[in-house]
C-alpha atoms as a PDB file:
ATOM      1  CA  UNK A   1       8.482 -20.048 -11.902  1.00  0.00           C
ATOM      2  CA  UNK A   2       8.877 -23.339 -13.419  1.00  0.00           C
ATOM      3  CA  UNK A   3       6.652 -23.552 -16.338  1.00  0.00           C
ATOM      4  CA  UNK A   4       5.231 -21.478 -18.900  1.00  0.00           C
ATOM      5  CA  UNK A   5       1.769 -20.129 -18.559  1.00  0.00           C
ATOM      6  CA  UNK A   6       1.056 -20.087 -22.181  1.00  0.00           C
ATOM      7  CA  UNK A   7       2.298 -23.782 -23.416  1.00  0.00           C
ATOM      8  CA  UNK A   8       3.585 -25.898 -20.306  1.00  0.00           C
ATOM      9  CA  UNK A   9       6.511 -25.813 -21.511  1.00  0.00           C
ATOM     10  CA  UNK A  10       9.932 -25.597 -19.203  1.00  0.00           C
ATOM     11  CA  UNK A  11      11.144 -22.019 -18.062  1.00  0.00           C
ATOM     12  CA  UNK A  12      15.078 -20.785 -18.358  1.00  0.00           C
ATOM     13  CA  UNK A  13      16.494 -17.476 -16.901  1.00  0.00           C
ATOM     14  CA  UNK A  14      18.131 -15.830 -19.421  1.00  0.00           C
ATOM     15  CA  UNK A  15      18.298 -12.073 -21.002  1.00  0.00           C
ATOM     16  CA  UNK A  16      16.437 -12.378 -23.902  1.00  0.00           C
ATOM     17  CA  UNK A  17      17.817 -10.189 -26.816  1.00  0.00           C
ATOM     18  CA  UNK A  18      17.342  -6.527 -26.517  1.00  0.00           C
ATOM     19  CA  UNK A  19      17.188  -6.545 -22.880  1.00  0.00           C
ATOM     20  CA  UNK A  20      19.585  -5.938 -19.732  1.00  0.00           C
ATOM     21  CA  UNK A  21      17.643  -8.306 -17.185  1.00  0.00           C
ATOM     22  CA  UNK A  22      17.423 -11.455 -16.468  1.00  0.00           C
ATOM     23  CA  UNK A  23      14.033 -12.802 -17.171  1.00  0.00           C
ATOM     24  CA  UNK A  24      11.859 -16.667 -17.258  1.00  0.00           C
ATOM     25  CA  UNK A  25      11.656 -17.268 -21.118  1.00  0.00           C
ATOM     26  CA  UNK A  26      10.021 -20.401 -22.086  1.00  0.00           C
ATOM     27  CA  UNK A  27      11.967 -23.496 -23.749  1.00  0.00           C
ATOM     28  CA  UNK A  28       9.041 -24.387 -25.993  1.00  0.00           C
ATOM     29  CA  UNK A  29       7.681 -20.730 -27.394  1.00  0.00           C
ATOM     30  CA  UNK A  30      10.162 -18.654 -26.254  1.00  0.00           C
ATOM     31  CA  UNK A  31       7.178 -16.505 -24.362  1.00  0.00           C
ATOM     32  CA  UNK A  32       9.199 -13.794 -22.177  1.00  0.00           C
ATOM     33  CA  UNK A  33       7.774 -14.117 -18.330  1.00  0.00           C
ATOM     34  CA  UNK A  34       8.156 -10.593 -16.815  1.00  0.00           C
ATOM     35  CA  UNK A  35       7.738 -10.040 -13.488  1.00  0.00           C
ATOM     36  CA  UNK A  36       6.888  -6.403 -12.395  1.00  0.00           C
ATOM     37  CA  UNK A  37       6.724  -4.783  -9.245  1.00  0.00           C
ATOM     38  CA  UNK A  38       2.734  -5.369  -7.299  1.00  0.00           C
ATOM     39  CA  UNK A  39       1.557  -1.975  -6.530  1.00  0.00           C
ATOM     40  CA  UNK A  40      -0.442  -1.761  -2.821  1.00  0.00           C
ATOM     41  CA  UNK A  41      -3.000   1.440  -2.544  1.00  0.00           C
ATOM     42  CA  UNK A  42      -4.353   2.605   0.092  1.00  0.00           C
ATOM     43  CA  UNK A  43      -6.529   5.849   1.802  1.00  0.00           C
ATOM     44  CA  UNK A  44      -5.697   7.777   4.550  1.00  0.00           C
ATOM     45  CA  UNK A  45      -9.150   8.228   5.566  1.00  0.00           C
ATOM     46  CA  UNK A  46      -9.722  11.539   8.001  1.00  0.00           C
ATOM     47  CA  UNK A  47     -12.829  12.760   9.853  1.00  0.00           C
ATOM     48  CA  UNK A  48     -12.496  16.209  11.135  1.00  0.00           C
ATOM     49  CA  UNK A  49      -8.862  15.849  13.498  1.00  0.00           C
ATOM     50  CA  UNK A  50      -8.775  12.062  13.710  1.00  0.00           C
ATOM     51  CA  UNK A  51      -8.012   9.955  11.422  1.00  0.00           C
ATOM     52  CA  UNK A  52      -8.846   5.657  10.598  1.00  0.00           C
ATOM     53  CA  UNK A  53      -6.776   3.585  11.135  1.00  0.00           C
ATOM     54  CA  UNK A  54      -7.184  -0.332  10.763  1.00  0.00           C
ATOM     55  CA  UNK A  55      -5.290  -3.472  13.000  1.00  0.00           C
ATOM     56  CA  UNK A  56      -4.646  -6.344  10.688  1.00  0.00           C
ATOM     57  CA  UNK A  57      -6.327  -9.542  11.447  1.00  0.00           C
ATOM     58  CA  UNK A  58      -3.913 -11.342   8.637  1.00  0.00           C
ATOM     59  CA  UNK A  59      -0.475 -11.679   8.250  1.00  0.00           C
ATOM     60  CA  UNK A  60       2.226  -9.744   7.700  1.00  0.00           C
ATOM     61  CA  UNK A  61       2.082  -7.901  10.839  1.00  0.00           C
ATOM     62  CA  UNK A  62      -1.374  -9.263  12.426  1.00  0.00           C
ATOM     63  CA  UNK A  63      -2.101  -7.556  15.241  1.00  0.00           C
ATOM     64  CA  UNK A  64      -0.828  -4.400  14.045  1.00  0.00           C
ATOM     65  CA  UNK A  65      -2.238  -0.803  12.662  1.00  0.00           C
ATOM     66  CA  UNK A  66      -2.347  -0.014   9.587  1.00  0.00           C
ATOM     67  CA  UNK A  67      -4.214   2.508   7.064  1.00  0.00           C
ATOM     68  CA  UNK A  68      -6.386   0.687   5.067  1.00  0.00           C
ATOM     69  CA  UNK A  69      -4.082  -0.431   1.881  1.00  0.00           C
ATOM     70  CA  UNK A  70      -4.052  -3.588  -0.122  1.00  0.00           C
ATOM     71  CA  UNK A  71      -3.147  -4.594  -3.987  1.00  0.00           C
ATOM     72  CA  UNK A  72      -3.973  -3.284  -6.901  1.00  0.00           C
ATOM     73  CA  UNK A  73      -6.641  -5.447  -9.063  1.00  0.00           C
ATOM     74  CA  UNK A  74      -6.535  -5.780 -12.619  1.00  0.00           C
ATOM     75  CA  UNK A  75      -8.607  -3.174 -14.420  1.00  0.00           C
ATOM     76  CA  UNK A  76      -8.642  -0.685 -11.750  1.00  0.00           C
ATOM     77  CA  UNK A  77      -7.154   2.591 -11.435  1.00  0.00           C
ATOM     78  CA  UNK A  78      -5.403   3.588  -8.007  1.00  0.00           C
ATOM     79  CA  UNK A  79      -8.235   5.340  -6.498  1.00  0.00           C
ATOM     80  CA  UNK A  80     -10.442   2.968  -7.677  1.00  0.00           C
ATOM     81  CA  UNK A  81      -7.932  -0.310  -5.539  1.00  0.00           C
ATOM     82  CA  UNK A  82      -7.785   2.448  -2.833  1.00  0.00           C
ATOM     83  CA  UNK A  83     -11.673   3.047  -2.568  1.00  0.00           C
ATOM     84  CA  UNK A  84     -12.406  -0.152  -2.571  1.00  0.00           C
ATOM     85  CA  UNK A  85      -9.588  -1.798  -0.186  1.00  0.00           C
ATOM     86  CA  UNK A  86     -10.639   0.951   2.167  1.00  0.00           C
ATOM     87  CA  UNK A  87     -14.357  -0.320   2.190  1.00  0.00           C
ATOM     88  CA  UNK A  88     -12.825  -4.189   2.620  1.00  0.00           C
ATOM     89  CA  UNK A  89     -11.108  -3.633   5.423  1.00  0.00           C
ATOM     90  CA  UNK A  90     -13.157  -0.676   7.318  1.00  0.00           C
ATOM     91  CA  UNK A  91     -16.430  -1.407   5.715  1.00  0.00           C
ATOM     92  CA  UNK A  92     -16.037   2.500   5.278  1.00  0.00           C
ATOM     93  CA  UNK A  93     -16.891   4.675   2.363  1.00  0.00           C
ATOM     94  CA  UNK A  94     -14.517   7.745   1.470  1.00  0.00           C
ATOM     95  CA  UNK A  95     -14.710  10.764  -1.188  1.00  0.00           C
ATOM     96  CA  UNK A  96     -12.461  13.619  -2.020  1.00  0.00           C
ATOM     97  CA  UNK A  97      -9.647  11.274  -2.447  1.00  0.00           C
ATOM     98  CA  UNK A  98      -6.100  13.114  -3.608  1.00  0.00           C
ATOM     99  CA  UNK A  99      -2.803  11.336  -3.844  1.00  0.00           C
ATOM    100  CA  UNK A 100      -0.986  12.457  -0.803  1.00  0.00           C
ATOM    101  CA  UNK A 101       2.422   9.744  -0.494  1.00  0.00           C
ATOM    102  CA  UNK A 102       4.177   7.167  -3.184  1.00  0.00           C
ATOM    103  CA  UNK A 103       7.140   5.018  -1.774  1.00  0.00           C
ATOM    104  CA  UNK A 104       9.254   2.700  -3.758  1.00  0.00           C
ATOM    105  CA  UNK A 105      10.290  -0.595  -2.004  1.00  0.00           C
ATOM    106  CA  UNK A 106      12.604  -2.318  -4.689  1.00  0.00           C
ATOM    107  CA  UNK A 107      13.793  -4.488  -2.050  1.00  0.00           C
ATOM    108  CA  UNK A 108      10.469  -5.566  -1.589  1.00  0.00           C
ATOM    109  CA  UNK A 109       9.112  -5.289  -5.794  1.00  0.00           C
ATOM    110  CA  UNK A 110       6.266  -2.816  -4.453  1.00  0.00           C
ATOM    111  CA  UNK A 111       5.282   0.583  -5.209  1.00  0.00           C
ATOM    112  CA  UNK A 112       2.832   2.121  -2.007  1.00  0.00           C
ATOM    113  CA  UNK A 113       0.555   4.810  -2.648  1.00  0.00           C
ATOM    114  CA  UNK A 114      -1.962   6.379  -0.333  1.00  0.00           C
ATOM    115  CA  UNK A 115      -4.552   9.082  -0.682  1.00  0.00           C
ATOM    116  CA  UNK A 116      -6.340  11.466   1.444  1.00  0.00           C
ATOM    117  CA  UNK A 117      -9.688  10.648   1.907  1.00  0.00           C
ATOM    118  CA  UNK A 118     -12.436  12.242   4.012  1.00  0.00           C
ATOM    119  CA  UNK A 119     -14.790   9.590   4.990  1.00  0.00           C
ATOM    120  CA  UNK A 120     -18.439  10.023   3.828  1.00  0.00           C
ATOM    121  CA  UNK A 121     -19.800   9.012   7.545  1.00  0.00           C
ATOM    122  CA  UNK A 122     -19.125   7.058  10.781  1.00  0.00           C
ATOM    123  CA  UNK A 123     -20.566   3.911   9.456  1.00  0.00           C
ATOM    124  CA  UNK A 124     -17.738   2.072   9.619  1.00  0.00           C
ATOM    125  CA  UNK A 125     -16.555  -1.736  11.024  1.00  0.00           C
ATOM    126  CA  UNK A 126     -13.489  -4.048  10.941  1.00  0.00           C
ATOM    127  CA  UNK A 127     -13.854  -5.912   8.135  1.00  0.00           C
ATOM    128  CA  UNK A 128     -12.653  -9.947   7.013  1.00  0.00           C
ATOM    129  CA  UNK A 129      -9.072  -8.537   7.591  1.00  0.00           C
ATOM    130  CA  UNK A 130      -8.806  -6.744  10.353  1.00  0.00           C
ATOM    131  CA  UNK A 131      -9.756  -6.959  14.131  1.00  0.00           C
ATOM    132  CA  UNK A 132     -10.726  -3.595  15.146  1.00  0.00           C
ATOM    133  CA  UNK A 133     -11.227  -0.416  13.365  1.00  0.00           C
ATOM    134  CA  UNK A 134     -11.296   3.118  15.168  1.00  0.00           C
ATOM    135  CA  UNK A 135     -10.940   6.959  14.500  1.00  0.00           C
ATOM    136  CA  UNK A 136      -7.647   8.621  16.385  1.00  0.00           C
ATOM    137  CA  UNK A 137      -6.632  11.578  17.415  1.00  0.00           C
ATOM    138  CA  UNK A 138      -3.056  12.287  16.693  1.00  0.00           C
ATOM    139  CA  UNK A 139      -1.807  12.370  20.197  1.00  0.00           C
ATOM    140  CA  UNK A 140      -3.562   8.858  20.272  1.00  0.00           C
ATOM    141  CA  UNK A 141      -1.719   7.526  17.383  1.00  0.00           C
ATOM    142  CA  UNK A 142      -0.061   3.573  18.775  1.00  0.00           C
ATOM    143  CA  UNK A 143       3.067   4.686  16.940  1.00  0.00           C
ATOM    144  CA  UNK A 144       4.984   1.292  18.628  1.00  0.00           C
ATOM    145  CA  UNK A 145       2.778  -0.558  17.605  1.00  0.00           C
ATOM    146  CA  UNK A 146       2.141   0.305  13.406  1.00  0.00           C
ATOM    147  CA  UNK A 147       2.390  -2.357  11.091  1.00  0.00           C
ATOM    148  CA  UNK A 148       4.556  -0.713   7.616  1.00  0.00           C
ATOM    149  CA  UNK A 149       7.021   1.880   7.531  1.00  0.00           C
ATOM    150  CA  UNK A 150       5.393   3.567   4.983  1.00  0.00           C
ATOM    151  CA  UNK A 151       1.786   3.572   7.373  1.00  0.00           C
ATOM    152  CA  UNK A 152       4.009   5.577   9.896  1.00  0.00           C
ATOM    153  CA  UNK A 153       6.041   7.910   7.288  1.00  0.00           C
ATOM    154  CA  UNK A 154       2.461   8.733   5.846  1.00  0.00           C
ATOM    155  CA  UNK A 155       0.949   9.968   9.166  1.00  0.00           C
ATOM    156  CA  UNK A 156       4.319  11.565   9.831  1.00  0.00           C
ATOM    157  CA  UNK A 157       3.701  13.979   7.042  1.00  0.00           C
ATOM    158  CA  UNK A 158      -0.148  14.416   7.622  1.00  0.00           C
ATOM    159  CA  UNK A 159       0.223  15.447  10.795  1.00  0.00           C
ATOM    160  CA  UNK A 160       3.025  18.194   9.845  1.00  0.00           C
ATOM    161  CA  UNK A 161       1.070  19.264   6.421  1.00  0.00           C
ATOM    162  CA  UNK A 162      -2.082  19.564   8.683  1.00  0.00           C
ATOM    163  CA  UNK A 163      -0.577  22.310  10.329  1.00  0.00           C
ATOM    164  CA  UNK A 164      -0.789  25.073   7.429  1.00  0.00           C
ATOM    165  CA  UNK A 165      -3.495  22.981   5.481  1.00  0.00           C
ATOM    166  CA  UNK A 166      -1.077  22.137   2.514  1.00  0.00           C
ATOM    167  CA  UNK A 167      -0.933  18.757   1.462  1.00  0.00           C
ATOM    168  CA  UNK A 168       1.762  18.169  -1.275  1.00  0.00           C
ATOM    169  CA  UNK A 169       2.159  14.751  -3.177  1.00  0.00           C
ATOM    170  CA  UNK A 170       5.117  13.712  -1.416  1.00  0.00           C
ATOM    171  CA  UNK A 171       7.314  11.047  -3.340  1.00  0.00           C
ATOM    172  CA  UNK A 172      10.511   9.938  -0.871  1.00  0.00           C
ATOM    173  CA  UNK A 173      13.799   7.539  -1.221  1.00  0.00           C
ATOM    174  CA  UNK A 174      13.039   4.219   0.741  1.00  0.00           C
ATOM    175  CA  UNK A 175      16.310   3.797   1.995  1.00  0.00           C
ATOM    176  CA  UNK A 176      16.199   6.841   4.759  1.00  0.00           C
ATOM    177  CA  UNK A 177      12.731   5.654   5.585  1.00  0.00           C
ATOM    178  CA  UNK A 178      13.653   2.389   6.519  1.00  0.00           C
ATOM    179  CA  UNK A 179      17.021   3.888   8.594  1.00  0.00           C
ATOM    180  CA  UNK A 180      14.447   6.300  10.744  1.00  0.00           C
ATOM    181  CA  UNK A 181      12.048   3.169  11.235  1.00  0.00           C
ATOM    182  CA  UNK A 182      14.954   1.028  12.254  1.00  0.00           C
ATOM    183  CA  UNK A 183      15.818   3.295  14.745  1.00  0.00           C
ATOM    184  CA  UNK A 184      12.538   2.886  16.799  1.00  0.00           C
END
């Protein structure tokens, strides 16, 4: 950042009094510029044993699968970005949605949430970002080929939990999730 959003005027980094971070602070008004973490949501979107997943058409990762995920808007709840990013890219509608993973990428400033989602019916189709959208099986599951980390960790832990039907909100540590992606 370079200027202030509020007057034009010229930005410094400096820790304003009463905090511990360095933040933009404007020359002219003295406005305080935060910068916060962007958080991406996102559905895990199952019908009966398979479950949708998505292969980007943009960049990062184009080419890649994916669950349907994308950032949060203003003015919108986490369901709500989920919901809706899920009918962007799948041109699929889901219900029954219940917070399922949450990973925190401070290298990265994002927070990744995804929710279980049963989709309402088979009327789905790749939408502006992605190339091809398609129900799997979990023995079908391009693992090699999955766009995020936190897309793979996520089906990791559906596929266990689906075994005795429990599904807890599962929050994990970053760093061991990248060292087991790194791996493969």
């Amino acid at each position: 950042m370079k200027f202030c959003s509020q007057c034009g005027g010229s930005l410094v980094q400096r820790i304003p009094d009463g905090d511990n971070r360095l933040r933009h602070v404007c020359t002219s008004c003295h406005a305080i510029h935060y910068q916060n973490p962007r958080i991406v949501a996102g559905c895990l979107p199952t019908w009966g044993e398979q479950v949708l997943l998505c292969r980007r058409a943009i960049h990062p990762r184009r080419g890649y699968w994916t669950l349907p995920a994308g950032f949060m808007e203003n003015g919108e709840t986490m369901e709500q970005a989920a919901s809706r990013e899920t009918l962007e890219e799948a041109c699929a509608r889901v219900r029954d949605l219940r917070l399922y993973t949450l990973f925190d990428l401070p290298h990265i400033s994002q927070v990744y949430t995804f929710f279980l989602a049963e989709l309402v019916d088979l009327d789905f189709s790749a939408g502006d970002e992605s190339l091809e959208v398609r129900l799997f099986h979990e023995q079908e599951i391009p693992w090699a080929e999955l766009a995020f980390p936190t897309v793979g960790r996520t089906l990791e832990c559906y596929f266990a939990d689906r075994v005795g039907q429990v599904f807890p909100v599962r929050n994990e540590p970053i760093a061991p999730l990248l060292a087991h992606y790194k791996k493969t």
